[in-house]
C-alpha atoms as a PDB file:
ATOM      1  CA  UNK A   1     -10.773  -7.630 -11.843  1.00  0.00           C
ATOM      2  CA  UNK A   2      -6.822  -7.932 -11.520  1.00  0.00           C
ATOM      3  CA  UNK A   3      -5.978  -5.808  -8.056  1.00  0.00           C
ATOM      4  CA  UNK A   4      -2.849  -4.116  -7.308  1.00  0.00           C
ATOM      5  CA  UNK A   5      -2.306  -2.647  -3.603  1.00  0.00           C
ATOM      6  CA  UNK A   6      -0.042   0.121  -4.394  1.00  0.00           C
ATOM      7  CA  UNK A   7      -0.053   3.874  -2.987  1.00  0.00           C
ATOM      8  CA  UNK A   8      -1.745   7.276  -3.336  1.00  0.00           C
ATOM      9  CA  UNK A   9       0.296  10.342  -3.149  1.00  0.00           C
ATOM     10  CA  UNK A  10      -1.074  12.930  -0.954  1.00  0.00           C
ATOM     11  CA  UNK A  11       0.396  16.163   0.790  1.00  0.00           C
ATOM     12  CA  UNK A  12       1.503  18.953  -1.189  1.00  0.00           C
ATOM     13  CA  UNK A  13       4.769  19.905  -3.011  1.00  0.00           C
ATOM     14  CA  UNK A  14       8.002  18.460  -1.245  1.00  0.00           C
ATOM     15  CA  UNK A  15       5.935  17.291   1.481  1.00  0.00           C
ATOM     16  CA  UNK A  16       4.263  13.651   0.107  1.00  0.00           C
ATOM     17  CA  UNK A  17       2.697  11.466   2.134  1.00  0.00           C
ATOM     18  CA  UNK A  18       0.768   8.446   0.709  1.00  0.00           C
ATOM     19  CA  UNK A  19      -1.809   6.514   1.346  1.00  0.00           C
ATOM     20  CA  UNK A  20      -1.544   1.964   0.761  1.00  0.00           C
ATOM     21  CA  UNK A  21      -4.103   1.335  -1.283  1.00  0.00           C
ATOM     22  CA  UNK A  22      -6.193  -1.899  -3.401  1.00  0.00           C
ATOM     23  CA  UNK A  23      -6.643  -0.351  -6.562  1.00  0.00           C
ATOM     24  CA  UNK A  24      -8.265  -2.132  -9.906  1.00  0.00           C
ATOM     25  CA  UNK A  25      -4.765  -2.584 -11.786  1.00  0.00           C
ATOM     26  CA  UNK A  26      -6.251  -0.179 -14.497  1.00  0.00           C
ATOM     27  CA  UNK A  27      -7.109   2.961 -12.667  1.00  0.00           C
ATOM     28  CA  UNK A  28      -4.570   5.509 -12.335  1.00  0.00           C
ATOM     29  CA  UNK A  29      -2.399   6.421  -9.725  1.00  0.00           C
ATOM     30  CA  UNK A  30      -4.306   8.944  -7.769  1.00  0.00           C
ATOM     31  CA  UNK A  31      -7.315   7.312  -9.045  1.00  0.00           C
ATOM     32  CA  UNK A  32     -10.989   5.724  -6.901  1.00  0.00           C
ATOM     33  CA  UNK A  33      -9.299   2.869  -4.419  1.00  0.00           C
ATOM     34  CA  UNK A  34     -11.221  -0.149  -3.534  1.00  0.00           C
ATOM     35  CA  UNK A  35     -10.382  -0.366  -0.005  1.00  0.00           C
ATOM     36  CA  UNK A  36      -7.619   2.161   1.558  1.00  0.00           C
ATOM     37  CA  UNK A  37      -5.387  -0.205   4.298  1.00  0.00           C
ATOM     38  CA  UNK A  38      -3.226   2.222   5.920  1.00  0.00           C
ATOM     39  CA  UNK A  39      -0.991   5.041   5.282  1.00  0.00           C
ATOM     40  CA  UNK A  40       2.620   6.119   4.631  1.00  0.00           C
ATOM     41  CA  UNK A  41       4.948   9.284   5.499  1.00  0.00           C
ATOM     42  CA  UNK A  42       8.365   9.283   4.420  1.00  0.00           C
ATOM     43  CA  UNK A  43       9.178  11.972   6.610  1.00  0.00           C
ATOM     44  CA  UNK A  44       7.659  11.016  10.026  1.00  0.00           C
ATOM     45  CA  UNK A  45       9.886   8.968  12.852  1.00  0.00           C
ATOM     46  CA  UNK A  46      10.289   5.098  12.304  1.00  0.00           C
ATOM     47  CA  UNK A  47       7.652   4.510  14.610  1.00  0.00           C
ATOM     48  CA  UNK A  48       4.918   6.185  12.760  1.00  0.00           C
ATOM     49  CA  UNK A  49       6.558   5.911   9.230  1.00  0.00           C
ATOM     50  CA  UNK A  50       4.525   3.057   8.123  1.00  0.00           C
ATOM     51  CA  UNK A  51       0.932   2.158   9.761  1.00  0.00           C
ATOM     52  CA  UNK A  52      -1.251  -0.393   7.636  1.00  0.00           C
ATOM     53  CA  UNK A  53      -4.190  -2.762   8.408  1.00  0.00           C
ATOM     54  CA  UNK A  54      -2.087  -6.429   8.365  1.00  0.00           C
ATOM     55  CA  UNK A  55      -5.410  -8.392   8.608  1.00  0.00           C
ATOM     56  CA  UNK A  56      -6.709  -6.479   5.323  1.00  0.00           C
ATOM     57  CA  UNK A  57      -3.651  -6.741   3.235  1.00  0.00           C
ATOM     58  CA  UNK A  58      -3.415 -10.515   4.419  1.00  0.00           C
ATOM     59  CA  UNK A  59      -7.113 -10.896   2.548  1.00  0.00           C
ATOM     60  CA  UNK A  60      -5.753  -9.184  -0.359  1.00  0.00           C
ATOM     61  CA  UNK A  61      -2.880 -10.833  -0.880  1.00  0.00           C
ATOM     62  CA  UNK A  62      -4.888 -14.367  -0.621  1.00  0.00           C
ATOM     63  CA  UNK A  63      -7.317 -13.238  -2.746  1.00  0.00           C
ATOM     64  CA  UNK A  64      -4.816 -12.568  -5.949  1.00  0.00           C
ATOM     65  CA  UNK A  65      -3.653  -9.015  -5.098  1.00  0.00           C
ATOM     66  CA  UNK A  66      -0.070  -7.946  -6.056  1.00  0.00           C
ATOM     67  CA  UNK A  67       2.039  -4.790  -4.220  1.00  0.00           C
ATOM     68  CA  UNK A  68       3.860  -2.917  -6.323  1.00  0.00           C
ATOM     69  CA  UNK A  69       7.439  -3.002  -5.802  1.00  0.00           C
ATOM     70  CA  UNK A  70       7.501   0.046  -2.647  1.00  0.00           C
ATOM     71  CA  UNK A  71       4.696  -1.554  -1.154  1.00  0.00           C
ATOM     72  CA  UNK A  72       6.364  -4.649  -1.311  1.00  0.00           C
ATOM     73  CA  UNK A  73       9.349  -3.458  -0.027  1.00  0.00           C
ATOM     74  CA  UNK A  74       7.739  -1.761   2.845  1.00  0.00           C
ATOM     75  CA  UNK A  75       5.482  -4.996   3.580  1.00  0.00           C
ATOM     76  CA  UNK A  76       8.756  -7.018   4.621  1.00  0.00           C
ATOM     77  CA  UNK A  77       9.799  -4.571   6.737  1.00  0.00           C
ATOM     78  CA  UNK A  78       6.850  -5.023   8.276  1.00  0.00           C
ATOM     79  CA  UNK A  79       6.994  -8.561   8.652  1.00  0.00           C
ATOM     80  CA  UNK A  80       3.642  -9.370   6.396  1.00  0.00           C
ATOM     81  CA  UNK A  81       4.536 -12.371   4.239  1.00  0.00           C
ATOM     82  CA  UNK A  82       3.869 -12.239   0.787  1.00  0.00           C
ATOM     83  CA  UNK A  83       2.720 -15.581  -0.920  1.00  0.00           C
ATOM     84  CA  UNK A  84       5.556 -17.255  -2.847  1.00  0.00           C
ATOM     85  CA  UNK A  85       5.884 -16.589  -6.502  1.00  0.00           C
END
């Protein structure tokens, strides 16, 4: 099973918020996650914009898991290394 950690959109019309997510890499967006590992809302303060599990995506990412490009994105501003390429 190839796993993506990407997000879930939640919230309702122009107000998304989204949930970081391992997902199977063939289920759809909004789809059944494996494991949800924190949470994002573009609209809150910088303090509370992005909250996610660090230990949890760690595991994922050594276990074969690749973010989608957002996710990735918001993982370095987090300071969570991603393995090398």
């Amino acid at each position: 099973m190839a796993v993506r950690i990407r997000m879930m959109r939640l919230g309702r019309t122009n107000i998304a918020k989204y949930r970081v997510c391992a997902f199977d890499s063939r289920t759809k967006r909004d789809g059944e996650a494996v494991e949800i590992l924190g949470s994002y809302d573009p609209h809150a303060s910088d303090e509370t914009k992005f909250k996610v599990d660090a230990d949890r995506v760690v595991y994922w990412l050594s276990k074969g898991a690749k973010p989608s490009e957002k996710v990735a994105v918001l993982l370095k501003k987090a300071h969570i290394s991603l393995p090398k390429k």
